[in-house]
PDB file of N, CA and C in Angstrom:
ATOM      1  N   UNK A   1       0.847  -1.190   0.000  1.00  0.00           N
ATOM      2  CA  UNK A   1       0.000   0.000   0.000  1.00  0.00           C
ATOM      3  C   UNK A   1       0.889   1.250   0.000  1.00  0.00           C
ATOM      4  N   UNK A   2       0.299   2.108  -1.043  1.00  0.00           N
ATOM      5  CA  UNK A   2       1.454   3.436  -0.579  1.00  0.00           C
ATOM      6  C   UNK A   2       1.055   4.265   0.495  1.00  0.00           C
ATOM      7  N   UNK A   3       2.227   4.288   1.128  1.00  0.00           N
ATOM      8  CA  UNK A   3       2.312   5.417   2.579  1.00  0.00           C
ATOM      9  C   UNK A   3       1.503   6.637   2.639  1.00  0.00           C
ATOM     10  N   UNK A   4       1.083   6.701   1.211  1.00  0.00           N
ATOM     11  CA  UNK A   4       0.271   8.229   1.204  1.00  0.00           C
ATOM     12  C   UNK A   4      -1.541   8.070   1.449  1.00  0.00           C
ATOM     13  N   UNK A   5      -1.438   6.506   1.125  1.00  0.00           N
ATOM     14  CA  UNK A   5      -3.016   5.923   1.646  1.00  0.00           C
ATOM     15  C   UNK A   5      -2.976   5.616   2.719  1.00  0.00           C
ATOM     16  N   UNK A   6      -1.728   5.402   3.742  1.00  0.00           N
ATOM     17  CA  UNK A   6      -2.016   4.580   5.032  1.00  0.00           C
ATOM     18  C   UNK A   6      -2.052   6.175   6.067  1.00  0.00           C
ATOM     19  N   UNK A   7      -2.422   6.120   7.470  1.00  0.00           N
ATOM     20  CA  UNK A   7      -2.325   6.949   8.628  1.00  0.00           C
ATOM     21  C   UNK A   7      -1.885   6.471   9.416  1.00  0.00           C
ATOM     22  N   UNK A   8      -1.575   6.923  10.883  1.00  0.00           N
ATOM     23  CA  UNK A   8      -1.236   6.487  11.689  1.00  0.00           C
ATOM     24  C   UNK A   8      -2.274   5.868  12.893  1.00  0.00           C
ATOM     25  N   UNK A   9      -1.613   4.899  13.411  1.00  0.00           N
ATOM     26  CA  UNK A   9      -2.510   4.254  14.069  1.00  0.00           C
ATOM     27  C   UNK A   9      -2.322   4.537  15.724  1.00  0.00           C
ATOM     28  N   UNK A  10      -1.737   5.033  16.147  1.00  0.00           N
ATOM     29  CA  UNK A  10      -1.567   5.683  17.624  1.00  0.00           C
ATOM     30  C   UNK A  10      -1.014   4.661  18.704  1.00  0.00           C
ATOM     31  N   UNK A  11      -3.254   3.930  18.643  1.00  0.00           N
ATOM     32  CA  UNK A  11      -3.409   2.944  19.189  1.00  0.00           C
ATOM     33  C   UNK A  11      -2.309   1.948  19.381  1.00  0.00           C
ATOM     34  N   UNK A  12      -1.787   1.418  18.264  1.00  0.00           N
ATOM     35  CA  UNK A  12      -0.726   0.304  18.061  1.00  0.00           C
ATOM     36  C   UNK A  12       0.654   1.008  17.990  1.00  0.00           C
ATOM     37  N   UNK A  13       1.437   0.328  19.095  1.00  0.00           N
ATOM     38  CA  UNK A  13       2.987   1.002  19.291  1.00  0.00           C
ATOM     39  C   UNK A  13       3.744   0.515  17.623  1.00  0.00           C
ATOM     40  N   UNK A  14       4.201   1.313  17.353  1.00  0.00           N
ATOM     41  CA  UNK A  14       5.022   1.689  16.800  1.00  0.00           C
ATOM     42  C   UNK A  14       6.175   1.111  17.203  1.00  0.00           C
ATOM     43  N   UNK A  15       7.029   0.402  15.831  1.00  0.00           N
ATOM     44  CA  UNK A  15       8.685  -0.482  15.915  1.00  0.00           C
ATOM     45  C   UNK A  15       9.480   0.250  15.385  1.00  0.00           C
ATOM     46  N   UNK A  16      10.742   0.199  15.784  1.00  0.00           N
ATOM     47  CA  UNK A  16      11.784   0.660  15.203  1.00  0.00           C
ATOM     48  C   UNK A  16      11.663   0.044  13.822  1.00  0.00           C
ATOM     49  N   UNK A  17      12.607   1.059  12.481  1.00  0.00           N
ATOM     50  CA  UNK A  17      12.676   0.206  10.945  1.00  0.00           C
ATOM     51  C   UNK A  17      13.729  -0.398  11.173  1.00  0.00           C
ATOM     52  N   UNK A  18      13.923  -1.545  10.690  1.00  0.00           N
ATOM     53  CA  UNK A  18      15.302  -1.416  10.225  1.00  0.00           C
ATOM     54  C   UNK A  18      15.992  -0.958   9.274  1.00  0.00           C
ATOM     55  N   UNK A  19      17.348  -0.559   8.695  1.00  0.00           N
ATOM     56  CA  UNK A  19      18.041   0.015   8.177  1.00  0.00           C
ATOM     57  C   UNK A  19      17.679  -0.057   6.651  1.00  0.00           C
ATOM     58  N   UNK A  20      17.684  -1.678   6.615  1.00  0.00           N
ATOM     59  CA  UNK A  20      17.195  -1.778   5.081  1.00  0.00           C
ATOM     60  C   UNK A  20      15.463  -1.527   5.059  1.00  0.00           C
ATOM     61  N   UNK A  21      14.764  -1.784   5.934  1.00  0.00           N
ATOM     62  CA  UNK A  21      13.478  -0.674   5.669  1.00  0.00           C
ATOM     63  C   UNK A  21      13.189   0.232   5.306  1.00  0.00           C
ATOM     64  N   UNK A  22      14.100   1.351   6.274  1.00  0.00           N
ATOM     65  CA  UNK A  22      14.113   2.444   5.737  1.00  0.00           C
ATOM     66  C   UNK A  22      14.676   2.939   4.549  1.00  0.00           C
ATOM     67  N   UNK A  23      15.849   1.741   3.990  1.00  0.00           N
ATOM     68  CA  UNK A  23      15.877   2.647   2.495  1.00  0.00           C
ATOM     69  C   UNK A  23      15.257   2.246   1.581  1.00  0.00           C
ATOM     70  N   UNK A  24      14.357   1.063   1.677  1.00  0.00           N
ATOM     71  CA  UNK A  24      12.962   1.024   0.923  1.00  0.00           C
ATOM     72  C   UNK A  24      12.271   2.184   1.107  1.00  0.00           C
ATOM     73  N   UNK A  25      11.708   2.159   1.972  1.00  0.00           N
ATOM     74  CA  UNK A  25      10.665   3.522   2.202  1.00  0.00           C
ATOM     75  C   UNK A  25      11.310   4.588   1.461  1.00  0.00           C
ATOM     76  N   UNK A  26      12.825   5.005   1.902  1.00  0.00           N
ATOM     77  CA  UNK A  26      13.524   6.432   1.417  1.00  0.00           C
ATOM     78  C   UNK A  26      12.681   6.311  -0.055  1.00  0.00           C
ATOM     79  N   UNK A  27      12.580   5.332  -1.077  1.00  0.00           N
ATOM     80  CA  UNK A  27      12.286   5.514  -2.150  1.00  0.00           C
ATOM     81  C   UNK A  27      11.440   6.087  -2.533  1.00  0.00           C
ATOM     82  N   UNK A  28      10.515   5.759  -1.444  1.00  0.00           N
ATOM     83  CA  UNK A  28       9.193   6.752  -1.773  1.00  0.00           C
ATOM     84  C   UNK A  28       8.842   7.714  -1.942  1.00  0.00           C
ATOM     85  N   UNK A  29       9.993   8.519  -0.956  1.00  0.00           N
ATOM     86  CA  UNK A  29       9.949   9.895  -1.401  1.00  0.00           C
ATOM     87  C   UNK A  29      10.657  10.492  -0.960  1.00  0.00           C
ATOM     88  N   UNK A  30      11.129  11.078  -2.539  1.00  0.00           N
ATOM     89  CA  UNK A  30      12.237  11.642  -3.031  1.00  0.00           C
ATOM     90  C   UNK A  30      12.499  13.254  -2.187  1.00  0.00           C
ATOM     91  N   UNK A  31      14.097  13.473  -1.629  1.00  0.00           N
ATOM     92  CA  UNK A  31      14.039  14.630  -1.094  1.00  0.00           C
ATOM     93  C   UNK A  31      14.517  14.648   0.227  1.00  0.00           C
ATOM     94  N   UNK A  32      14.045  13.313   1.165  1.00  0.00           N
ATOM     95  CA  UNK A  32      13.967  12.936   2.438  1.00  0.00           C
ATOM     96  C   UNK A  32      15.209  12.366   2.428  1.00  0.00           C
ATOM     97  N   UNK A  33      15.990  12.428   3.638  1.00  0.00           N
ATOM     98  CA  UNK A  33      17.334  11.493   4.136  1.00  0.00           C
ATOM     99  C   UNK A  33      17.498  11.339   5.457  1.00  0.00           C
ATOM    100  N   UNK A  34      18.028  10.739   6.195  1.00  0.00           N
ATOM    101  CA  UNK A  34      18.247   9.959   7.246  1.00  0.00           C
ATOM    102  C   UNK A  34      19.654  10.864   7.533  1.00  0.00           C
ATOM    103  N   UNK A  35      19.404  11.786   8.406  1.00  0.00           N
ATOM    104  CA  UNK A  35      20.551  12.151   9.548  1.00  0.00           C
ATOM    105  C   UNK A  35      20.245  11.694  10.456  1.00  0.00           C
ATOM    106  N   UNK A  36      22.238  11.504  11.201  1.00  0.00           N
ATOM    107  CA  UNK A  36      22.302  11.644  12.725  1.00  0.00           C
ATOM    108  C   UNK A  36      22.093  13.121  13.642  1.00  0.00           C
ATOM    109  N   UNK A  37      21.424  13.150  14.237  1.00  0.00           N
ATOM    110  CA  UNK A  37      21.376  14.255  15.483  1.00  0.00           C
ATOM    111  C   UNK A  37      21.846  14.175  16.665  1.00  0.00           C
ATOM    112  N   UNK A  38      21.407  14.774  17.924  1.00  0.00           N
ATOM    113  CA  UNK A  38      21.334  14.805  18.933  1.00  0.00           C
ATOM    114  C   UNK A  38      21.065  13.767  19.646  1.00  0.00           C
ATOM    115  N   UNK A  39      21.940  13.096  20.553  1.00  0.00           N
ATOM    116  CA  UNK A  39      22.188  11.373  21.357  1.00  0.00           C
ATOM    117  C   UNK A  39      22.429  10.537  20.100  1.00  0.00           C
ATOM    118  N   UNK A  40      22.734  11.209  18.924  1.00  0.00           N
ATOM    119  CA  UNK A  40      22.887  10.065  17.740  1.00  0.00           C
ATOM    120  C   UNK A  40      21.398   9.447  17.565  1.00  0.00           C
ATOM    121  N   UNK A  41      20.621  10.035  17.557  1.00  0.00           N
ATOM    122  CA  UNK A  41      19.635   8.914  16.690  1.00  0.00           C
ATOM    123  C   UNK A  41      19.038   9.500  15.553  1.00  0.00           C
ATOM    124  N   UNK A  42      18.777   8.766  14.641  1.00  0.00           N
ATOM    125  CA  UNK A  42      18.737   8.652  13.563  1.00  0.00           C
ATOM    126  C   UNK A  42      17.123   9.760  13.427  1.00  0.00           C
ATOM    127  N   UNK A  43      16.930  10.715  12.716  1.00  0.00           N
ATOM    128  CA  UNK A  43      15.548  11.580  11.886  1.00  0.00           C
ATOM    129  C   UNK A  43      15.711  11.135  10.821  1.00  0.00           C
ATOM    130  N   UNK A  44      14.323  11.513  10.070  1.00  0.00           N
ATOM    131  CA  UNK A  44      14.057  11.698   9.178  1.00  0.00           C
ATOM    132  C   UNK A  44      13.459  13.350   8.707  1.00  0.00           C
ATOM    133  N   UNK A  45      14.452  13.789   7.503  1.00  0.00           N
ATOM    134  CA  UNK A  45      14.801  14.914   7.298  1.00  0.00           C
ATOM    135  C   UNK A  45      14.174  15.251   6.144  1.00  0.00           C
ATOM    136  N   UNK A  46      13.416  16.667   5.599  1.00  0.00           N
ATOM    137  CA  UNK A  46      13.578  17.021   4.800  1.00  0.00           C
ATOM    138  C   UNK A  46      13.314  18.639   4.613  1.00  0.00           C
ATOM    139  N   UNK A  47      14.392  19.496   4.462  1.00  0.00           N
ATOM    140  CA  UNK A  47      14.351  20.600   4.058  1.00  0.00           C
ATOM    141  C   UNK A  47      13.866  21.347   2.606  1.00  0.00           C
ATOM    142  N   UNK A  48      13.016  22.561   3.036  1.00  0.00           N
ATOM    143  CA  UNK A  48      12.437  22.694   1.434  1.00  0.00           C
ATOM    144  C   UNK A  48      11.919  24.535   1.704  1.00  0.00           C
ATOM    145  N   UNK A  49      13.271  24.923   0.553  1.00  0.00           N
ATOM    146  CA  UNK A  49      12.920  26.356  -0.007  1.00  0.00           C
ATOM    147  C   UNK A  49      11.640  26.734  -0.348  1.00  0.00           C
ATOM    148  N   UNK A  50      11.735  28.309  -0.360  1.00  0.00           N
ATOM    149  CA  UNK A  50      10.145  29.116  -0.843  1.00  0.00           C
ATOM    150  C   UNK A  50      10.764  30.160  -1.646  1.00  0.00           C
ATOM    151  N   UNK A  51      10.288  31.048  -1.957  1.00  0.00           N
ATOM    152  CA  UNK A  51      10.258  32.465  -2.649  1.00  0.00           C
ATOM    153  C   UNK A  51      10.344  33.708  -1.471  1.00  0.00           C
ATOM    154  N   UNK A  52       9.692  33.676  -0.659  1.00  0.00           N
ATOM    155  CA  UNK A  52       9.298  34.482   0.533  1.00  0.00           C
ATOM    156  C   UNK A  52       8.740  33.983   1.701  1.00  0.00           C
ATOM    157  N   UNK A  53       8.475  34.824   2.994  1.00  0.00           N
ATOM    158  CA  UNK A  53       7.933  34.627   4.304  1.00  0.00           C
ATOM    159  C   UNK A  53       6.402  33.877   4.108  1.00  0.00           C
ATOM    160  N   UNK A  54       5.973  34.433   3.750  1.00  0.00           N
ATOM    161  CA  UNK A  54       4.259  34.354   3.351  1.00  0.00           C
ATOM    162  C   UNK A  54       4.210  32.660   2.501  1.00  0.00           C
ATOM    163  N   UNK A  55       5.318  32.192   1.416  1.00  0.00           N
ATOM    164  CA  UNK A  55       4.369  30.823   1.173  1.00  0.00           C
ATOM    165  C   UNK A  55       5.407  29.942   2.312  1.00  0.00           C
ATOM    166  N   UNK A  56       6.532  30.410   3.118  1.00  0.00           N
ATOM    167  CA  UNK A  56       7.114  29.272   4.093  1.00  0.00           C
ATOM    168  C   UNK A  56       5.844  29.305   5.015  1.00  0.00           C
ATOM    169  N   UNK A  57       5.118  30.528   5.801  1.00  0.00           N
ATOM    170  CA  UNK A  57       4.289  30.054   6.534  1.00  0.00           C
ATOM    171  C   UNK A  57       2.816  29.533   6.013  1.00  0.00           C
ATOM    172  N   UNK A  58       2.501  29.885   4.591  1.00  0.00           N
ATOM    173  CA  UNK A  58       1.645  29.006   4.308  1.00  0.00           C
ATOM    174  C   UNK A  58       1.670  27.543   4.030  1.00  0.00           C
ATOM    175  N   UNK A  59       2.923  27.015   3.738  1.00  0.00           N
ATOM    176  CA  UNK A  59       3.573  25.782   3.709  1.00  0.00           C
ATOM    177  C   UNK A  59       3.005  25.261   5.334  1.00  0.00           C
ATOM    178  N   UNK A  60       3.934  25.766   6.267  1.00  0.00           N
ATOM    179  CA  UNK A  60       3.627  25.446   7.323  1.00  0.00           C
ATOM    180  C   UNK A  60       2.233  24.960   8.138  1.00  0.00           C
ATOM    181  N   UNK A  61       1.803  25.900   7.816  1.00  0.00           N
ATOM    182  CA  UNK A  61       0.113  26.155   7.943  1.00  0.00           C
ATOM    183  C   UNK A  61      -0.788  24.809   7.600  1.00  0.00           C
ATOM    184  N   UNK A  62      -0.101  24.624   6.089  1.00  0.00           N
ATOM    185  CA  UNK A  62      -0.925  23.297   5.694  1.00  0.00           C
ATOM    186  C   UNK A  62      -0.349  21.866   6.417  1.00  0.00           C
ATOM    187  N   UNK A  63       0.542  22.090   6.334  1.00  0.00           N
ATOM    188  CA  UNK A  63       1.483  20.596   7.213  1.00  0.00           C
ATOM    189  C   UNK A  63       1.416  20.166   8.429  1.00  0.00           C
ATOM    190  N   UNK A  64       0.688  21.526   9.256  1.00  0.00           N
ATOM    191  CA  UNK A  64       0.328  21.349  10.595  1.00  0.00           C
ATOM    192  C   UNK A  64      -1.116  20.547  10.581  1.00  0.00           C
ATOM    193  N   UNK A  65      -2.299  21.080  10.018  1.00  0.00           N
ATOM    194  CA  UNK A  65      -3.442  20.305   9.765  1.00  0.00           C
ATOM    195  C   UNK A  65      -2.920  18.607   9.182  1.00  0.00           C
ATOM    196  N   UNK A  66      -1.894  18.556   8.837  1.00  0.00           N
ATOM    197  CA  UNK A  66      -1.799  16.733   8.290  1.00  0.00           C
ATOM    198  C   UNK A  66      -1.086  15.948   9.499  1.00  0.00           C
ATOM    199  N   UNK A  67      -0.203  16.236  10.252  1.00  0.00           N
ATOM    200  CA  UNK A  67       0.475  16.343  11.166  1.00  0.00           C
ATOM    201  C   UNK A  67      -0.144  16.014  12.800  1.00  0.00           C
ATOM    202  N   UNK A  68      -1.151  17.002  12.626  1.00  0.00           N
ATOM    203  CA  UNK A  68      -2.434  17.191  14.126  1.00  0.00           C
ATOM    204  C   UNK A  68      -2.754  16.117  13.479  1.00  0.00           C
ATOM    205  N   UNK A  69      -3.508  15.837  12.060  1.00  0.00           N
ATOM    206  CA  UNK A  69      -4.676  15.095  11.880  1.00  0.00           C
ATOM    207  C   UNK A  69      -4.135  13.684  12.683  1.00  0.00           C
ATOM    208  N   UNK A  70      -2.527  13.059  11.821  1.00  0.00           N
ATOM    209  CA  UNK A  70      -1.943  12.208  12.446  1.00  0.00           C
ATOM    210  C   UNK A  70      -1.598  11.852  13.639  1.00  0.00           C
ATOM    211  N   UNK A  71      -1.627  12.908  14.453  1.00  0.00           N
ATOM    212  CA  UNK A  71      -1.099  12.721  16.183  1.00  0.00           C
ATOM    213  C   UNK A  71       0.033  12.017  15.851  1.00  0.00           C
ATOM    214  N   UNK A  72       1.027  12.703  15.194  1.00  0.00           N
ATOM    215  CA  UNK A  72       2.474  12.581  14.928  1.00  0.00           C
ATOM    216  C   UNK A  72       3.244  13.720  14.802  1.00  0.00           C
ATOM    217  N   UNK A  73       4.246  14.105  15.433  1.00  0.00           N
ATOM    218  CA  UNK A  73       4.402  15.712  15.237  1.00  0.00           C
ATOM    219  C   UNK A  73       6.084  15.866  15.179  1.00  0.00           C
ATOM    220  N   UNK A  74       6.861  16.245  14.070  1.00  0.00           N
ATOM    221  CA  UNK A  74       7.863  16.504  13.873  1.00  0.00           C
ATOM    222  C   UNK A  74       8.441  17.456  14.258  1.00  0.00           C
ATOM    223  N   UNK A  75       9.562  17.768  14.674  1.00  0.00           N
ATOM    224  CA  UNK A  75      10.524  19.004  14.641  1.00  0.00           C
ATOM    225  C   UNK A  75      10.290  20.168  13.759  1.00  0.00           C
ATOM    226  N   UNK A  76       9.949  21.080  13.444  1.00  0.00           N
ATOM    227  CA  UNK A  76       9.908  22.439  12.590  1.00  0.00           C
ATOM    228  C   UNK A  76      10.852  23.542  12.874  1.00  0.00           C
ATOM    229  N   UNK A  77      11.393  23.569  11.868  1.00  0.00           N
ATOM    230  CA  UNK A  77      11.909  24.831  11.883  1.00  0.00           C
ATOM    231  C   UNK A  77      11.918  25.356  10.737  1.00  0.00           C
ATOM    232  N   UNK A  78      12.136  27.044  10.786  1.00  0.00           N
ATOM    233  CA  UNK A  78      11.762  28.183   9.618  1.00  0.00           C
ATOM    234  C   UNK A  78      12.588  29.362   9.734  1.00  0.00           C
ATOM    235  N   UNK A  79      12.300  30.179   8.534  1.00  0.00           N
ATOM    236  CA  UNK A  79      13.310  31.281   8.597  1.00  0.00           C
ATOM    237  C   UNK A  79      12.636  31.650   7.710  1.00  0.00           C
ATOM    238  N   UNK A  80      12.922  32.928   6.845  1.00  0.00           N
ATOM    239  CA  UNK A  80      12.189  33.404   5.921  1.00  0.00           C
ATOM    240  C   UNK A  80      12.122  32.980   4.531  1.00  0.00           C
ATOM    241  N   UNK A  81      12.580  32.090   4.199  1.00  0.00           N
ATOM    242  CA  UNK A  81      12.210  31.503   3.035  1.00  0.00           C
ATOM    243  C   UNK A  81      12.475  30.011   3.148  1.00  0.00           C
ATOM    244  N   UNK A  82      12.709  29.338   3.849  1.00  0.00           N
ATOM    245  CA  UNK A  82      12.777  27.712   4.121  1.00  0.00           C
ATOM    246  C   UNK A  82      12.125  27.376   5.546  1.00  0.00           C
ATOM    247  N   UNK A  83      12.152  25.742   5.174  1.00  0.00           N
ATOM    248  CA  UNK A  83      11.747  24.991   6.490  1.00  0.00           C
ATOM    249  C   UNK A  83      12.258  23.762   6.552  1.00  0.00           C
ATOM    250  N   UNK A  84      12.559  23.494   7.857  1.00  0.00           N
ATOM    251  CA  UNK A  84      13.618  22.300   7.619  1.00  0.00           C
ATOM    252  C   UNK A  84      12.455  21.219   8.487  1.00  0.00           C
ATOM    253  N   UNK A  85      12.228  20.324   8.221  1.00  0.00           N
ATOM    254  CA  UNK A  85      11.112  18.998   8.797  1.00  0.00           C
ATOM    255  C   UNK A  85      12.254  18.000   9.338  1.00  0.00           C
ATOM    256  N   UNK A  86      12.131  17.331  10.507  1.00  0.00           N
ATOM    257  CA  UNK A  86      12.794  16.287  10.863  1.00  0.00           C
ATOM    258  C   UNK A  86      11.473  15.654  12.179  1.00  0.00           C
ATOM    259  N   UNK A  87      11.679  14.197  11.858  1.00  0.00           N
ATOM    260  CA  UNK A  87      10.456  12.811  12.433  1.00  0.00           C
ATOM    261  C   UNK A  87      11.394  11.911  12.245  1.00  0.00           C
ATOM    262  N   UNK A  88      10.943  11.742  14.045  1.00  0.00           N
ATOM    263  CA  UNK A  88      11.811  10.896  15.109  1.00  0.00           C
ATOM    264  C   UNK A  88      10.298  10.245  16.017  1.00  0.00           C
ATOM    265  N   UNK A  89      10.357   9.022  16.156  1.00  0.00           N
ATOM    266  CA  UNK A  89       8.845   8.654  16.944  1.00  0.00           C
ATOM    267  C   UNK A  89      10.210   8.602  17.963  1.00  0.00           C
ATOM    268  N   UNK A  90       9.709   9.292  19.233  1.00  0.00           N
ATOM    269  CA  UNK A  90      10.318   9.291  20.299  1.00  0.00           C
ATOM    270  C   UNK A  90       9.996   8.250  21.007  1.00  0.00           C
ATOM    271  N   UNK A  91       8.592   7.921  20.913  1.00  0.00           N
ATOM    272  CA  UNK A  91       8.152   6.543  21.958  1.00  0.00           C
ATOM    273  C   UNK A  91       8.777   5.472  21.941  1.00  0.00           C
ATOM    274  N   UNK A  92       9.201   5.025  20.533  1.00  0.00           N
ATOM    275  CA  UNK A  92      10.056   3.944  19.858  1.00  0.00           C
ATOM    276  C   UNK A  92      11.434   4.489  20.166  1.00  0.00           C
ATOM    277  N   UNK A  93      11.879   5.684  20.116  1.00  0.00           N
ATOM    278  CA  UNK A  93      13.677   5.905  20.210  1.00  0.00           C
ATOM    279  C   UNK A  93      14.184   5.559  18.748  1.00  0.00           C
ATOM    280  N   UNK A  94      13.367   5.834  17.646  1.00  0.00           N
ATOM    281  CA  UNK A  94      14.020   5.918  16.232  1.00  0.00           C
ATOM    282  C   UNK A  94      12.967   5.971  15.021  1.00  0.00           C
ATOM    283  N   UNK A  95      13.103   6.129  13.848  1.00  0.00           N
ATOM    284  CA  UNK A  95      12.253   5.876  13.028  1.00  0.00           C
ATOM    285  C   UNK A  95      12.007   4.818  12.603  1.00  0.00           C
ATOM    286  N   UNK A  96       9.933   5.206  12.864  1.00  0.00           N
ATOM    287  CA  UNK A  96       9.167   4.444  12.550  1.00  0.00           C
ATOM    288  C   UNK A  96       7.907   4.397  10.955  1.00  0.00           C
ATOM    289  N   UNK A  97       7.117   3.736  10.733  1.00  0.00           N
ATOM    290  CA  UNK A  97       6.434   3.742   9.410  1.00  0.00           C
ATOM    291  C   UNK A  97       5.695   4.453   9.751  1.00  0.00           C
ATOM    292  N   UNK A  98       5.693   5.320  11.151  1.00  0.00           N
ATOM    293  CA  UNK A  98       4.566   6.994  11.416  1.00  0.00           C
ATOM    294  C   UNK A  98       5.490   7.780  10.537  1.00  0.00           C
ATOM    295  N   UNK A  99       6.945   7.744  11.076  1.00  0.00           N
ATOM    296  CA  UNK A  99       7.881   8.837   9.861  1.00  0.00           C
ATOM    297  C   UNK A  99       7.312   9.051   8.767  1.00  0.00           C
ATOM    298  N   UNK A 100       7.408   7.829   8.512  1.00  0.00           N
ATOM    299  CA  UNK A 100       7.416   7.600   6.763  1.00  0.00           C
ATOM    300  C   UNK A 100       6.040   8.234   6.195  1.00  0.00           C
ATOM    301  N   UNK A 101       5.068   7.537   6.876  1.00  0.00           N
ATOM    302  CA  UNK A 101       3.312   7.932   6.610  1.00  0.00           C
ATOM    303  C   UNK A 101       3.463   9.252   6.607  1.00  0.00           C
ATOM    304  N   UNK A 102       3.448  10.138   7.737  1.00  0.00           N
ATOM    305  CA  UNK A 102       3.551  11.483   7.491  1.00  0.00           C
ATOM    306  C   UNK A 102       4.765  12.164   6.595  1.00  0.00           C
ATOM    307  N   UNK A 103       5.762  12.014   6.367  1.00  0.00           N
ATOM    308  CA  UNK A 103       6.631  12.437   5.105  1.00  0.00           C
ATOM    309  C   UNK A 103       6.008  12.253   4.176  1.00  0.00           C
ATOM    310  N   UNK A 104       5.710  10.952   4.175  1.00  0.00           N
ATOM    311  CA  UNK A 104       4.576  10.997   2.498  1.00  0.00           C
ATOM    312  C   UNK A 104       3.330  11.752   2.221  1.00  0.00           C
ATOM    313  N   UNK A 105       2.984  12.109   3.320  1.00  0.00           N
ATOM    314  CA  UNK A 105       1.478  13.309   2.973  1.00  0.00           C
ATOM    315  C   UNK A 105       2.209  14.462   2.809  1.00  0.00           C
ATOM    316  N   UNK A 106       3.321  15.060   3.376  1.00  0.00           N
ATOM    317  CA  UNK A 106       4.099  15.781   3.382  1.00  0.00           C
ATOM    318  C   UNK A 106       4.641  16.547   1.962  1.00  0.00           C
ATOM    319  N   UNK A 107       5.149  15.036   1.513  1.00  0.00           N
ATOM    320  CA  UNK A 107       6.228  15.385   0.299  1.00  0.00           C
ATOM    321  C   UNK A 107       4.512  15.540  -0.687  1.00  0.00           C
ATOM    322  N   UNK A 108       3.680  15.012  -0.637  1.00  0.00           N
ATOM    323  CA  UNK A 108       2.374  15.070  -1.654  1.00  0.00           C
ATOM    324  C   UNK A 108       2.192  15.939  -1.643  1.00  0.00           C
ATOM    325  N   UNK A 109       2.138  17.496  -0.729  1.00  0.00           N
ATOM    326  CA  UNK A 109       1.863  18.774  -0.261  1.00  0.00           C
ATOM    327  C   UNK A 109       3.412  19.603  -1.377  1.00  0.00           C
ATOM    328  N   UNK A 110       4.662  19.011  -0.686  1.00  0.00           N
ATOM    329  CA  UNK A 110       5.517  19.788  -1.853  1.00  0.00           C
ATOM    330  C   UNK A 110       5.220  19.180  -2.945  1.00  0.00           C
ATOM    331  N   UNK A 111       5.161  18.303  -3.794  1.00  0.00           N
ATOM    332  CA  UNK A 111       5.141  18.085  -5.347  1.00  0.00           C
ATOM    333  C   UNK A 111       4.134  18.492  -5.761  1.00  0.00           C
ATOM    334  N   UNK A 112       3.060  19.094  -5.240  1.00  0.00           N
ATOM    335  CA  UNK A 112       1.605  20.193  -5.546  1.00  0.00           C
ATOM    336  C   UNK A 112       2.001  20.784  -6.363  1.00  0.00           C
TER     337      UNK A 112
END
C-alpha cells in the first residue's frame, strides 16, 4: 500500500525500521534522508525552499493540519524563506512507518 493511503494508528505502538526498511521507504519519497542528530539517533529529514515569508508560513500552515490530523508531530523549523522537517517517533527511540506515513502526505503537499 502506498504510505500516502495509510495513517497512523496511535493505538498500536510503533517499531523501530530497520536500516534496510528504511531505504525502501527512502524511495518513496524523493528529497527525504536519514541524519544523525542529537544522542545520535537517527531523523528523518527534509528541508524545502520558498520564494518568501508568506508561502514558508503558508507551507507550514498546511502541514500542521496533516500532522495534528496524524497525532504525529515533527521538529519544525523556519526562517524566511525555508523549512527544515525532521520525524523521530520518540516513543520507539528511532524511526518508525509513522515517519514515513507522514513524510509521504508531506512530500504530496511539496510536489503540488
Amino acid at each position: 500500500m502506498d504510505l500516502c493511503e495509510q495513517h497512523c494508528q496511535q493505538e498500536i505502538p510503533a517499531t523501530l525500521l530497520s536500516d534496510i526498511q528504511i531505504e525502501q521507504y527512502l524511495t518513496e519519497i524523493p528529497g527525504w534522508k536519514i541524519l544523525l542528530k542529537e544522542n545520535n539517533n537517527k531523523y528523518l529529514t527534509r528541508s524545502v525552499k520558498f520564494k518568501n515569508y508568506e508561502q514558508t508560513l503558508e507551507f507550514i500552515n498546511t502541514i500542521a493540519n496533516i500532522i495534528q490530523a496524524e497525532d504525529h508531530h515533527p521538529d519544525i523549523c523556519f526562517g524566511y524563506n525555508k523549512c527544515d522537517i525532521a520525524f523521530l517517533t520518540h516513543s520507539a527511540g528511532g524511526i518508525t512507518i509513522y515517519d514515513f506515513i507522514c513524510a509521504a502526505h508531506i512530500e504530496k503537499i511539496i510536489s503540488q
